[in-house]
N, C-alpha and C. Protein backbone atom coordinates (compact mmCIF):
# COMPACT_ATOMS: atom_id res chain seq x y z
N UNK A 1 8.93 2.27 -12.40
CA UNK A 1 7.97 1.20 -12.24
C UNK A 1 8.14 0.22 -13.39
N UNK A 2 7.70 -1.11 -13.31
CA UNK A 2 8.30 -2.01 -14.22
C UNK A 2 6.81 -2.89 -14.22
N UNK A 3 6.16 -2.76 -15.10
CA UNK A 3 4.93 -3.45 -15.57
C UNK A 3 4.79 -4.69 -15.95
N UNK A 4 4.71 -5.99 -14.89
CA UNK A 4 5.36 -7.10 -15.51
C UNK A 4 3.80 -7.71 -16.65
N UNK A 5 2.60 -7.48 -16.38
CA UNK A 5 1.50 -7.84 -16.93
C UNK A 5 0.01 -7.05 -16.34
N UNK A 6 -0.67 -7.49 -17.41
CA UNK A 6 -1.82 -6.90 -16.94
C UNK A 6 -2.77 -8.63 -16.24
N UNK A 7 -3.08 -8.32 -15.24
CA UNK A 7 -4.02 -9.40 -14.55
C UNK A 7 -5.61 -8.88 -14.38
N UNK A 8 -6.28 -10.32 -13.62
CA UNK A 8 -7.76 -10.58 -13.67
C UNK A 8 -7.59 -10.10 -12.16
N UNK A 9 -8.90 -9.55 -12.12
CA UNK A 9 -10.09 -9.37 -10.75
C UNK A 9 -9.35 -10.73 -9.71
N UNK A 10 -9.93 -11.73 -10.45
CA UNK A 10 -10.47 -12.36 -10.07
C UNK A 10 -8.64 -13.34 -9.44
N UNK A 11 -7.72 -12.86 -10.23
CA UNK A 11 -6.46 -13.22 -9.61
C UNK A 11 -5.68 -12.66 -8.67
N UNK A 12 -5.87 -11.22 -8.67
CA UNK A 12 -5.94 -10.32 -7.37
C UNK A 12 -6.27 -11.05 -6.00
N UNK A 13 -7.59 -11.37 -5.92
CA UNK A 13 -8.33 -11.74 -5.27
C UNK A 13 -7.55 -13.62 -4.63
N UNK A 14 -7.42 -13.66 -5.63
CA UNK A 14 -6.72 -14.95 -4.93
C UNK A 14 -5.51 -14.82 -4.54
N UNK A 15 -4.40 -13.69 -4.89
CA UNK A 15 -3.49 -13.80 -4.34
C UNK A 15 -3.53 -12.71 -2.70
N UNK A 16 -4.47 -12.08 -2.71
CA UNK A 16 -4.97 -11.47 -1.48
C UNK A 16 -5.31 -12.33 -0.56
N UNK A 17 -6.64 -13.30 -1.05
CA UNK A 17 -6.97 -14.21 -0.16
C UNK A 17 -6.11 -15.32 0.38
N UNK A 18 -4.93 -15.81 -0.41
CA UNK A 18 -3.57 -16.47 -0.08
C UNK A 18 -3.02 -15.84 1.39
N UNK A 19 -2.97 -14.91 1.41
CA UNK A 19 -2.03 -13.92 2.10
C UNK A 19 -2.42 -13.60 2.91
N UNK A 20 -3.57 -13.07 2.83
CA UNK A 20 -4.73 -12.33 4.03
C UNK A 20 -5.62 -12.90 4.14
N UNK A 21 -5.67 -14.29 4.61
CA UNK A 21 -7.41 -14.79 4.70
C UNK A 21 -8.35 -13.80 5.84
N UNK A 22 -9.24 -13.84 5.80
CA UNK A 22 -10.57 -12.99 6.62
C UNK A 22 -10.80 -13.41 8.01
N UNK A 23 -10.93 -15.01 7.72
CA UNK A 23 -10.26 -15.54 9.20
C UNK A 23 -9.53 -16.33 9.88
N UNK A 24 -8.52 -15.04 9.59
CA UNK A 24 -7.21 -15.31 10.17
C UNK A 24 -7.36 -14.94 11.73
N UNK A 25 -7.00 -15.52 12.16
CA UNK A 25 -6.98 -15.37 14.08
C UNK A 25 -5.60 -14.73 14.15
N UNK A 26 -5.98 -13.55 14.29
CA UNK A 26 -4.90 -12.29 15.20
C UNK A 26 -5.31 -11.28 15.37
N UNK A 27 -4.80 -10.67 16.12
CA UNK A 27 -5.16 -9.17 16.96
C UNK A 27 -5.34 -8.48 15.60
N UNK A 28 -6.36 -7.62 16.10
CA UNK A 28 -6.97 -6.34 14.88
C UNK A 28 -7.34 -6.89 13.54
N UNK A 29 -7.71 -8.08 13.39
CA UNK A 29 -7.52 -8.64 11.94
C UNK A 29 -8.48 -7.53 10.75
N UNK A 30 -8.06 -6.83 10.14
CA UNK A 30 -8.81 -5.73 9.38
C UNK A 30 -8.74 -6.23 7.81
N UNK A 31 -8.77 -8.06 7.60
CA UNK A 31 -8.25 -7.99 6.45
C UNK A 31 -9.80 -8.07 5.52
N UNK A 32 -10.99 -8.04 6.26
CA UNK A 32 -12.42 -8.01 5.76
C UNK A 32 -12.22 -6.49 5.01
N UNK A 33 -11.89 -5.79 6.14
CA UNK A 33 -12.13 -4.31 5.20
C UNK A 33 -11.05 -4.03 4.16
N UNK A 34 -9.79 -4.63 4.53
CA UNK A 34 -8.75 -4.20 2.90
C UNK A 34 -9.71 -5.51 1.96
N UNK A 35 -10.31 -5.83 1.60
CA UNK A 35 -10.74 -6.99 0.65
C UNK A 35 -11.77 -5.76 0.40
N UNK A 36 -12.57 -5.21 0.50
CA UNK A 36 -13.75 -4.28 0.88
C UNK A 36 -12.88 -3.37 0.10
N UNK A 37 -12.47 -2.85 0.39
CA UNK A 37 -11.23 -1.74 -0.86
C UNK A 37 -10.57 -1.96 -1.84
N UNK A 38 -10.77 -3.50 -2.16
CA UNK A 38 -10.20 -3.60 -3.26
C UNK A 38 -11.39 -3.87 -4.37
N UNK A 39 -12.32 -4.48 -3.70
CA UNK A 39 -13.71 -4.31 -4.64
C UNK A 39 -14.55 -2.81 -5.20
N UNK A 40 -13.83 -2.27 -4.04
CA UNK A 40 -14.42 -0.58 -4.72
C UNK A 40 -13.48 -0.31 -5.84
N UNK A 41 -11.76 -1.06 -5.64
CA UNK A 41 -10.84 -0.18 -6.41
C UNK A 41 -11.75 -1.36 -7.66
N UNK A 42 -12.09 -2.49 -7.49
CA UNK A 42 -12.48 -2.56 -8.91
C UNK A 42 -13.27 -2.55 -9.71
N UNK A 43 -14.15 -1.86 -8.61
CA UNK A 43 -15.63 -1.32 -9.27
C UNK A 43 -15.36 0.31 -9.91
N UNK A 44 -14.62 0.56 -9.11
CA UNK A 44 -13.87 1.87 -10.31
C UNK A 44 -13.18 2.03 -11.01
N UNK A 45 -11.89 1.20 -11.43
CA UNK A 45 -11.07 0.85 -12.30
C UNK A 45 -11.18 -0.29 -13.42
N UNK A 46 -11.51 -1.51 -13.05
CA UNK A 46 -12.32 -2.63 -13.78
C UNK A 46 -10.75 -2.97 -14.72
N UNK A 47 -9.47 -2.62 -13.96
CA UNK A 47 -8.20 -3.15 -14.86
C UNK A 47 -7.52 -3.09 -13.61
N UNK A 48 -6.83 -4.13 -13.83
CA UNK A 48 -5.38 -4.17 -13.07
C UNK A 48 -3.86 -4.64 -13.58
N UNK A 49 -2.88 -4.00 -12.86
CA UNK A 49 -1.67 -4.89 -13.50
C UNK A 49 -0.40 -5.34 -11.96
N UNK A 50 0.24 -6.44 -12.69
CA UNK A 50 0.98 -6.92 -11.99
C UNK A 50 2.42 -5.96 -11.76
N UNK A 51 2.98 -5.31 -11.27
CA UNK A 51 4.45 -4.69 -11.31
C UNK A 51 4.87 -4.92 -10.01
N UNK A 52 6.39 -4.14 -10.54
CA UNK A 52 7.23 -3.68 -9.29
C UNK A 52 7.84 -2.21 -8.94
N UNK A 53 8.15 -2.14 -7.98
CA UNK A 53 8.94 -0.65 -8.06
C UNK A 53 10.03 -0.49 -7.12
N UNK A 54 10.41 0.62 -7.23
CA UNK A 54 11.65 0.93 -6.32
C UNK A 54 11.08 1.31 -5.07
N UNK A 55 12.44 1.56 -4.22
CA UNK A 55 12.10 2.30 -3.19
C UNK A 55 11.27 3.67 -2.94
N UNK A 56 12.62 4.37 -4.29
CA UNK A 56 12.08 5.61 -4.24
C UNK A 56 10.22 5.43 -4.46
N UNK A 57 9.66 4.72 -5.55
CA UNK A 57 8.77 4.72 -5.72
C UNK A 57 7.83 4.42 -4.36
N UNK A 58 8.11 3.43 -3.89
CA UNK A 58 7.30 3.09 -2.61
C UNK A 58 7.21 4.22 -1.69
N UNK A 59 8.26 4.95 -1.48
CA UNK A 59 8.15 5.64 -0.83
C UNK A 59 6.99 6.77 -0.86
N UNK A 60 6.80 7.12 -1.99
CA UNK A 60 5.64 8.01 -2.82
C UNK A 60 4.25 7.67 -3.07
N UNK A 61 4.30 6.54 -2.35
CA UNK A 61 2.72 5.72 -2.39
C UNK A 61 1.72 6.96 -0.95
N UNK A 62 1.35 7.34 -1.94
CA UNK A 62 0.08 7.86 -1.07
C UNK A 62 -0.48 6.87 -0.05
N UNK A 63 -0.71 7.56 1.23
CA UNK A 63 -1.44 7.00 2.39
C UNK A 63 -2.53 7.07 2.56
N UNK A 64 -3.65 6.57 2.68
CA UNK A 64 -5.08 6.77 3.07
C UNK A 64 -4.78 7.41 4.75
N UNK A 65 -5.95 8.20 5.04
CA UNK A 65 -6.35 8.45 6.70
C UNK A 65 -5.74 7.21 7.79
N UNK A 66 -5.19 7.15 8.60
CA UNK A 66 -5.19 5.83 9.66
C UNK A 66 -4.92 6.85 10.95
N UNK A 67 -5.84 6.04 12.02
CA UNK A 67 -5.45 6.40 12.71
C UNK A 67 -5.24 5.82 14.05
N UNK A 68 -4.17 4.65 13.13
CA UNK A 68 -3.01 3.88 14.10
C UNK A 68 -4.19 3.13 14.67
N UNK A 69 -5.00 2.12 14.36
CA UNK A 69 -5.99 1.04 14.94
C UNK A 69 -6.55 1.65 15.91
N UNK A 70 -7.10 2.81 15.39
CA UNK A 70 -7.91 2.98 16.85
C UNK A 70 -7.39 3.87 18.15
N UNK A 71 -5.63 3.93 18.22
CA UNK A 71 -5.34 4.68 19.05
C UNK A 71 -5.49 6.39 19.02
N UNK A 72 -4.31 6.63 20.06
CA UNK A 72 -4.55 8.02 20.07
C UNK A 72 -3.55 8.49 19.12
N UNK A 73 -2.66 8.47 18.28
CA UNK A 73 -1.66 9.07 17.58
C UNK A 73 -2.27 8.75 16.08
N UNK A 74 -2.45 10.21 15.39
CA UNK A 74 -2.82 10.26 13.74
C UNK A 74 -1.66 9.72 13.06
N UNK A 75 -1.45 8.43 12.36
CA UNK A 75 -0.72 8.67 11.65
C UNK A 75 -0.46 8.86 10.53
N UNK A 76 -1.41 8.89 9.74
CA UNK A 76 -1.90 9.61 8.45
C UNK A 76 -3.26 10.63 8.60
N UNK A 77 -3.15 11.89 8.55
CA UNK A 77 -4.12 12.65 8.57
C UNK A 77 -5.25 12.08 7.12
N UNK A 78 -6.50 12.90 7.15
CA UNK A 78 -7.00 12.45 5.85
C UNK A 78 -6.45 13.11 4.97
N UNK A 79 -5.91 14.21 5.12
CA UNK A 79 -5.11 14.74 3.48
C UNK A 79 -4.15 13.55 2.91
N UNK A 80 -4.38 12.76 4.04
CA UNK A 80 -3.04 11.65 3.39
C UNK A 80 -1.48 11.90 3.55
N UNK A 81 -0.96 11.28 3.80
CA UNK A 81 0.74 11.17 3.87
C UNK A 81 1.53 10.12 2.92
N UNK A 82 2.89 10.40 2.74
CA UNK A 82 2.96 9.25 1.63
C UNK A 82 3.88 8.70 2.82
N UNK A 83 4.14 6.88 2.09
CA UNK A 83 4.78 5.91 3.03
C UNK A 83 6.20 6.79 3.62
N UNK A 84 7.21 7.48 2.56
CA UNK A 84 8.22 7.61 3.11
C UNK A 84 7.62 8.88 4.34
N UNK A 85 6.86 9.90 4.10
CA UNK A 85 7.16 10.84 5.34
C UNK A 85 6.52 9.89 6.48
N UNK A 86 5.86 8.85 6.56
CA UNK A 86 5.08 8.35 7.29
C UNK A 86 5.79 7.87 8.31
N UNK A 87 6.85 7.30 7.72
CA UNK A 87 8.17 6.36 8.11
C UNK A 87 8.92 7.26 8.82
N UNK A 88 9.07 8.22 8.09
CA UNK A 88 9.94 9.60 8.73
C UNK A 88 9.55 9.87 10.58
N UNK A 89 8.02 10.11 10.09
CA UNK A 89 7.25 10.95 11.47
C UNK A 89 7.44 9.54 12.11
N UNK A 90 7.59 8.38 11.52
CA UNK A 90 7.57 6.97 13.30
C UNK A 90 9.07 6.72 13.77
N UNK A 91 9.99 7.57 12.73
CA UNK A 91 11.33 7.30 13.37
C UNK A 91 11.75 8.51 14.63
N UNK A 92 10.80 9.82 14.38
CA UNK A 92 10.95 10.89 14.75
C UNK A 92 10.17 10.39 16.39
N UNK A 93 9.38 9.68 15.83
CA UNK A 93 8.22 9.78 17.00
C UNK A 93 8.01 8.35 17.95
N UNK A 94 8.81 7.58 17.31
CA UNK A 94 8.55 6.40 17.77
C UNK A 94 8.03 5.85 19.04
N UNK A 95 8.59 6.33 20.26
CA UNK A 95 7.86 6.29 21.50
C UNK A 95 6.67 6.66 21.66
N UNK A 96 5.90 7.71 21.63
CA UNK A 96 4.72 8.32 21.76
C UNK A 96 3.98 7.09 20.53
N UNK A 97 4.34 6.74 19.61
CA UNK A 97 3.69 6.05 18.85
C UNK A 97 3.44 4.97 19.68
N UNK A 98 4.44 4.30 19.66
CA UNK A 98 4.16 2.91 20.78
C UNK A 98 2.95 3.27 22.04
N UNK A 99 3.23 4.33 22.67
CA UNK A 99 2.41 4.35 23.75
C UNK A 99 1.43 4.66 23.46
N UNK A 100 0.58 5.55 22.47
CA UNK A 100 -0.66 5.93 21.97
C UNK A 100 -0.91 4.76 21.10
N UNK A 101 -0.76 3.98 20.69
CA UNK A 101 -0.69 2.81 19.46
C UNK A 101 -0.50 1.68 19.47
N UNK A 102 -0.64 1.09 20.88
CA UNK A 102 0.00 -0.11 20.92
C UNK A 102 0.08 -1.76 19.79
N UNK A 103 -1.29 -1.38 19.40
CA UNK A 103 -1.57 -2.45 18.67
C UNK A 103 -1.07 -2.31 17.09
N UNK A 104 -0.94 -0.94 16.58
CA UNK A 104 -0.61 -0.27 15.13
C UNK A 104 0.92 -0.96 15.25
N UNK A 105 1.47 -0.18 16.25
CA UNK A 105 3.00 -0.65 17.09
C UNK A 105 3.25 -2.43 17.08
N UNK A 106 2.88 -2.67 17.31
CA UNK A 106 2.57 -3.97 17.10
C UNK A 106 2.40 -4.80 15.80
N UNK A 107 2.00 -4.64 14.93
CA UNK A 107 1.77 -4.82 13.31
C UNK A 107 3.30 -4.48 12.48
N UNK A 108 3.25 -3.00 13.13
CA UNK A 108 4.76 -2.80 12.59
C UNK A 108 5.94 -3.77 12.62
N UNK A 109 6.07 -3.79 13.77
CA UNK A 109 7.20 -4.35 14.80
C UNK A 109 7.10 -6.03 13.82
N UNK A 110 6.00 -6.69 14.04
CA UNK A 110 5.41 -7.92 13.59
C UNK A 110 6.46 -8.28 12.26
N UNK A 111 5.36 -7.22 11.07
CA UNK A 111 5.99 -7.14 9.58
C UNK A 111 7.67 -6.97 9.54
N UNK A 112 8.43 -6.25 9.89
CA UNK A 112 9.70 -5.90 9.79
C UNK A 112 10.24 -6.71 9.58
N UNK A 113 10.41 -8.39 9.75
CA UNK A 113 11.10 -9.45 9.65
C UNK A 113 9.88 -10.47 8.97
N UNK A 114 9.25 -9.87 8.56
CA UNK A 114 8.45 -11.28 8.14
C UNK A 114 8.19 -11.23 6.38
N UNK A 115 8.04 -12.63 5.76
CA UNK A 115 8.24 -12.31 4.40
C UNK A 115 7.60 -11.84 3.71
N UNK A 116 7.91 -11.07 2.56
CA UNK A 116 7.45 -10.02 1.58
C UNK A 116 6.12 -10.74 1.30
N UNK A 117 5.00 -9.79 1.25
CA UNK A 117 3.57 -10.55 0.59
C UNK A 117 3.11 -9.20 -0.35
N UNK A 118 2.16 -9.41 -1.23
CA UNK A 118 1.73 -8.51 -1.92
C UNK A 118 1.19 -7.32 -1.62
N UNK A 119 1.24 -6.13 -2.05
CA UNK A 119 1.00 -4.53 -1.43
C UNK A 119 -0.12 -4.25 -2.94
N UNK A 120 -1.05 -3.95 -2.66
CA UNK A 120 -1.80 -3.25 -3.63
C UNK A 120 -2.49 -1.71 -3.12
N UNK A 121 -2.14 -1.22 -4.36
CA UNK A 121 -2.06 -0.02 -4.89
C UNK A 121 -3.31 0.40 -5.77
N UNK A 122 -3.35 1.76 -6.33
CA UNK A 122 -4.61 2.50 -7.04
C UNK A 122 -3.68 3.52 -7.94
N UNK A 123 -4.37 4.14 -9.14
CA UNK A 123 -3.66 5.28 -9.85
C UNK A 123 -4.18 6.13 -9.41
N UNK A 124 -5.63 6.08 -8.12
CA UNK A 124 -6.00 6.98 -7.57
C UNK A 124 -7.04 6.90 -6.38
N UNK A 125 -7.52 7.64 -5.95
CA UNK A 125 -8.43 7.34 -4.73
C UNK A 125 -9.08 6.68 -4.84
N UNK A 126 -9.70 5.66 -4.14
CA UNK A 126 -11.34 5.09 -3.79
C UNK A 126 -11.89 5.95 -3.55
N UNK A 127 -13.83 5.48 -3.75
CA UNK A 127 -14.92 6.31 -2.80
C UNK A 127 -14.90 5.70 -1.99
N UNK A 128 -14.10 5.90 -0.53
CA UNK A 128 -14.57 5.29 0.98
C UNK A 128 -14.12 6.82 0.99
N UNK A 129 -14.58 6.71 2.68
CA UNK A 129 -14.53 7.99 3.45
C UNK A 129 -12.70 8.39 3.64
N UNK A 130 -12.10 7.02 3.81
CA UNK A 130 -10.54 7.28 4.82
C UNK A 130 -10.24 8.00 3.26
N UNK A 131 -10.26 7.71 1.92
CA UNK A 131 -9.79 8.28 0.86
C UNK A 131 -10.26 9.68 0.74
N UNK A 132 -11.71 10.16 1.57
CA UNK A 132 -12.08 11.43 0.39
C UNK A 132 -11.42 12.68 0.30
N UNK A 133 -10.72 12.95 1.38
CA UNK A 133 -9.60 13.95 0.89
C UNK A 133 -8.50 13.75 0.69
N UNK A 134 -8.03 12.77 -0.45
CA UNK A 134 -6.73 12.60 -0.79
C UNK A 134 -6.67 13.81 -2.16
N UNK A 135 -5.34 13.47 -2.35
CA UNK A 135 -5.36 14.89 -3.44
C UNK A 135 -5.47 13.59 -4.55
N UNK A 136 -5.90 14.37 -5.56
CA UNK A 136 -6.15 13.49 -7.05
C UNK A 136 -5.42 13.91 -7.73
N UNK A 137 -4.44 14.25 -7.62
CA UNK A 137 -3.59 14.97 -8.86
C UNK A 137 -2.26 13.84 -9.71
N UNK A 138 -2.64 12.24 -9.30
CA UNK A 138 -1.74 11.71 -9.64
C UNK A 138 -1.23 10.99 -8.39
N UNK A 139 -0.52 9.87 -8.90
CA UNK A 139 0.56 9.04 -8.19
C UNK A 139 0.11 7.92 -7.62
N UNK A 140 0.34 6.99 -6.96
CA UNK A 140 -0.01 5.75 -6.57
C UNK A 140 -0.80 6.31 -5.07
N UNK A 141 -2.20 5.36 -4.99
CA UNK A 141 -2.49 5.05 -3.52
C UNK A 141 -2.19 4.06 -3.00
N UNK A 142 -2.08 3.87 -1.79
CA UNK A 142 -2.35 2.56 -1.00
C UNK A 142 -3.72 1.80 -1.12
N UNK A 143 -3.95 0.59 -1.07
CA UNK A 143 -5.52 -0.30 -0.72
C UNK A 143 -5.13 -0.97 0.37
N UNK A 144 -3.70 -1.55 0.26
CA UNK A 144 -3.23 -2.22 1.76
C UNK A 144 -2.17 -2.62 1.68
N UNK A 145 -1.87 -2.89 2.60
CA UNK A 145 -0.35 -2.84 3.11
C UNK A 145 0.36 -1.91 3.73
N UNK A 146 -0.22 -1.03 4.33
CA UNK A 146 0.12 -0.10 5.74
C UNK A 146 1.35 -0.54 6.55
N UNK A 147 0.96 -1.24 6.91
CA UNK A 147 1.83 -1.73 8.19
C UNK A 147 2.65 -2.51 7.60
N UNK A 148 2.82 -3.05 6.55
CA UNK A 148 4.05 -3.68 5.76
C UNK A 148 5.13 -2.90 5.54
N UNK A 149 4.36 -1.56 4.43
CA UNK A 149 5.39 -1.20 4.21
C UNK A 149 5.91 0.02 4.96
N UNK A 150 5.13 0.42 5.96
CA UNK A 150 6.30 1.40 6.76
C UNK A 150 6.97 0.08 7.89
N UNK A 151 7.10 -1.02 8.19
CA UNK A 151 8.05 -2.04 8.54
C UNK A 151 9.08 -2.29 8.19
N UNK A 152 8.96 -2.36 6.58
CA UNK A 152 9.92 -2.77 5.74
C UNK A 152 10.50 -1.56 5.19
N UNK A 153 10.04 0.06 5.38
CA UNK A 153 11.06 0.81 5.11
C UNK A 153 12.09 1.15 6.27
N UNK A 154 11.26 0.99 7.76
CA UNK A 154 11.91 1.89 8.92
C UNK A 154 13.36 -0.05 9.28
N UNK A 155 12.80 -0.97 8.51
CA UNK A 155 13.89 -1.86 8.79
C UNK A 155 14.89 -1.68 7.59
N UNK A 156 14.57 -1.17 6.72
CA UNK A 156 15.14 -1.43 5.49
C UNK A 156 15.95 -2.36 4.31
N UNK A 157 14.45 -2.98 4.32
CA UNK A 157 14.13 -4.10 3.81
C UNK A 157 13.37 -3.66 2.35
N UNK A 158 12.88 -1.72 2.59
CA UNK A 158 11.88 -1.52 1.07
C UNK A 158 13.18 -1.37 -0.14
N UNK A 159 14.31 -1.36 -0.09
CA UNK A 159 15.43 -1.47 -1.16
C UNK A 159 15.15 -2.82 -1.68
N UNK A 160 14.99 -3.52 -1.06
CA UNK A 160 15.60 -4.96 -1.17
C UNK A 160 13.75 -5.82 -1.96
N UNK A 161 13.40 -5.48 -2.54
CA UNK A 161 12.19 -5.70 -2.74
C UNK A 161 11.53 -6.17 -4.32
N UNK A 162 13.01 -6.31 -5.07
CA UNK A 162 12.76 -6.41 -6.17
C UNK A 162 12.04 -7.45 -6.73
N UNK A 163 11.35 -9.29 -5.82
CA UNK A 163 10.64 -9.60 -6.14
C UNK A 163 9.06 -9.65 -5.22
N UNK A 164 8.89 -8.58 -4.68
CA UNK A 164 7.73 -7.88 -4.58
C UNK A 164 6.72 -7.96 -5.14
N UNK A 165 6.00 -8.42 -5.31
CA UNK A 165 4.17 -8.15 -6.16
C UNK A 165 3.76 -7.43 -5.76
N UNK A 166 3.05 -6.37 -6.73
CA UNK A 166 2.69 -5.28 -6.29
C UNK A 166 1.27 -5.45 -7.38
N UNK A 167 0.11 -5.15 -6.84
CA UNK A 167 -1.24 -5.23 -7.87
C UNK A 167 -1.49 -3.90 -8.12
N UNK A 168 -1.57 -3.31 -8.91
CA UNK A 168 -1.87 -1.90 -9.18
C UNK A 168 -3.81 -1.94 -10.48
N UNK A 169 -4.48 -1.19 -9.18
CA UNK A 169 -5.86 -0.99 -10.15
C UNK A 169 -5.86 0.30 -11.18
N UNK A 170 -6.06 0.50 -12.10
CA UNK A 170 -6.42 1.28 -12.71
C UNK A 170 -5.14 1.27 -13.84
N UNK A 171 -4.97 2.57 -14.63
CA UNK A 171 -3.95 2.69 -15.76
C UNK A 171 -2.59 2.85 -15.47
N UNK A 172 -1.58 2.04 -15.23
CA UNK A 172 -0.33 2.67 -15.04
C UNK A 172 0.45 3.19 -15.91
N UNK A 173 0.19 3.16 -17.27
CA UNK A 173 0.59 3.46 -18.39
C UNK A 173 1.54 4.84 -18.39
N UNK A 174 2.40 5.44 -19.27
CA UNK A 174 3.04 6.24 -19.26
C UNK A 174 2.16 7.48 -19.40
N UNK A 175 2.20 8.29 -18.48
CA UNK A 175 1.19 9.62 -17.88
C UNK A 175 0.02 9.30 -17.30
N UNK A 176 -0.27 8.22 -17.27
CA UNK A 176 -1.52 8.35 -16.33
C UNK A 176 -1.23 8.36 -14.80
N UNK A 177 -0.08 7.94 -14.54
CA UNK A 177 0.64 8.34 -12.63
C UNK A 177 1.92 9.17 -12.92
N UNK A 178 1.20 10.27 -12.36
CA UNK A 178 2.09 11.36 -12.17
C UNK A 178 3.26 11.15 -11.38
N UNK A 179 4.41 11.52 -11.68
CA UNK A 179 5.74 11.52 -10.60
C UNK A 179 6.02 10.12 -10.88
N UNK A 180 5.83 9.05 -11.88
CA UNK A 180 6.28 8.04 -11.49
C UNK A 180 7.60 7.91 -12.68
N UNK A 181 8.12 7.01 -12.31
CA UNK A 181 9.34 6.16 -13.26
C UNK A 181 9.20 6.00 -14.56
N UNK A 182 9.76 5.96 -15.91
CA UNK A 182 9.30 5.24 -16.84
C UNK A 182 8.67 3.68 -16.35
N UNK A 183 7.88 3.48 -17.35
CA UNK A 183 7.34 1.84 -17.45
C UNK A 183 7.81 0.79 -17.99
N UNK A 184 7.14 -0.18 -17.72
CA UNK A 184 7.69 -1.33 -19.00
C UNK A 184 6.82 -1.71 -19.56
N UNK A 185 7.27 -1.98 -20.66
CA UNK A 185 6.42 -2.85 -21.84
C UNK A 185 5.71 -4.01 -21.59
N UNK A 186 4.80 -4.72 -21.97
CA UNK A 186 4.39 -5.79 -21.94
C UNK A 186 5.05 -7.36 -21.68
N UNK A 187 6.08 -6.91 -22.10
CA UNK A 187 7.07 -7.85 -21.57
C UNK A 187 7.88 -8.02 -20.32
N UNK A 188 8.18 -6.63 -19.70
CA UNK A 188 8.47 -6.28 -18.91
C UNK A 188 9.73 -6.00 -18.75
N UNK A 189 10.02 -5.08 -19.82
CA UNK A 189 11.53 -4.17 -19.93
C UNK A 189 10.76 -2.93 -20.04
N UNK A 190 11.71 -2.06 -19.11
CA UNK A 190 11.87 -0.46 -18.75
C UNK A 190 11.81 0.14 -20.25
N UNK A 191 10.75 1.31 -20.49
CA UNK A 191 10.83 2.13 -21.34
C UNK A 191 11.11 3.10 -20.90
């Protein structure tokens, strides 16, 4: 992980609202409730920072509960899944996904070619419900970007990601996320 700065609330928020306005006119628009998760992540964290990461790393981003907009196919139980097995089970499963999922299916399909926008992250769970049985033992969560980034891994496009924004709430500091990469400094060279 590569720590390019530490940022404001309040810049988060604008580069979310850039990206995801609330009303945006399209199918399933859920971007009221990821805005809604990021105010919890910063009513519990009250820090954020700007980075990037690898694949490998993305891949290890803890999943909140989903269950695929509503359809019939789980694709994150609430114990949570991380992006790469997530990616795994829609390459394995892909049909039944589509047909139980049409609209999740849809988001996917959407993102895969469309340009990189910001993914924010946690050093650990929210209090919402889709979080309460995630394990706490460390590592990055998701707040949003679901459907981005299993798009951009099953196209493989998550290599290619190196100018990525990624908002991370809470401490990313060296040991406070378990399993992760060395960091960078304030400047933003790898320690």
């Amino acid at each position: 992980m590569e720590i390019m700065s530490p940022v404001t609330f309040d810049a988060v928020l604008t580069a979310f609202r850039q990206d995801h306005p609330v009303a945006r006119d399209h199918g399933n628009n859920t971007n009221q409730d990821a805005e809604n998760v990021l105010f919890l992540a910063d009513k519990l964290f009250s820090t954020w920072s700007k980075a990037r990461l690898s694949r490998a790393e993305f891949r290890e981003v803890m999943l909140p509960w989903h269950l695929s907009e509503g359809g019939g196919f789980e694709l994150v139980p609430r114990t949570g899944r991380t992006v790469g097995r997530a990616a795994d089970l829609l390459r394995s499963r892909a049909a039944e996904l589509a047909a139980a999922n049409p609209d999740c299916t849809a988001k996917i399909t959407q993102f895969r070619d469309s340009p990189f926008t910001s993914v924010y992250l946690s050093t650990s769970p929210v209090t919402h419900d889709h979080y309460a049985d995630l394990p706490t033992d460390g590592g990055l969560v998701h707040l949003d970007g679901l459907h981005r980034l299993l798009a951009w891994e099953l196209s493989g496009r998550l290599s290619l990601t190196e100018g990525l924004t990624v908002y991370i709430a809470g401490d990313p500091a060296p040991g406070s996320v378990s399993g992760s990469t060395p960091n960078a400094t304030p400047g933003g060279r790898r320690t």
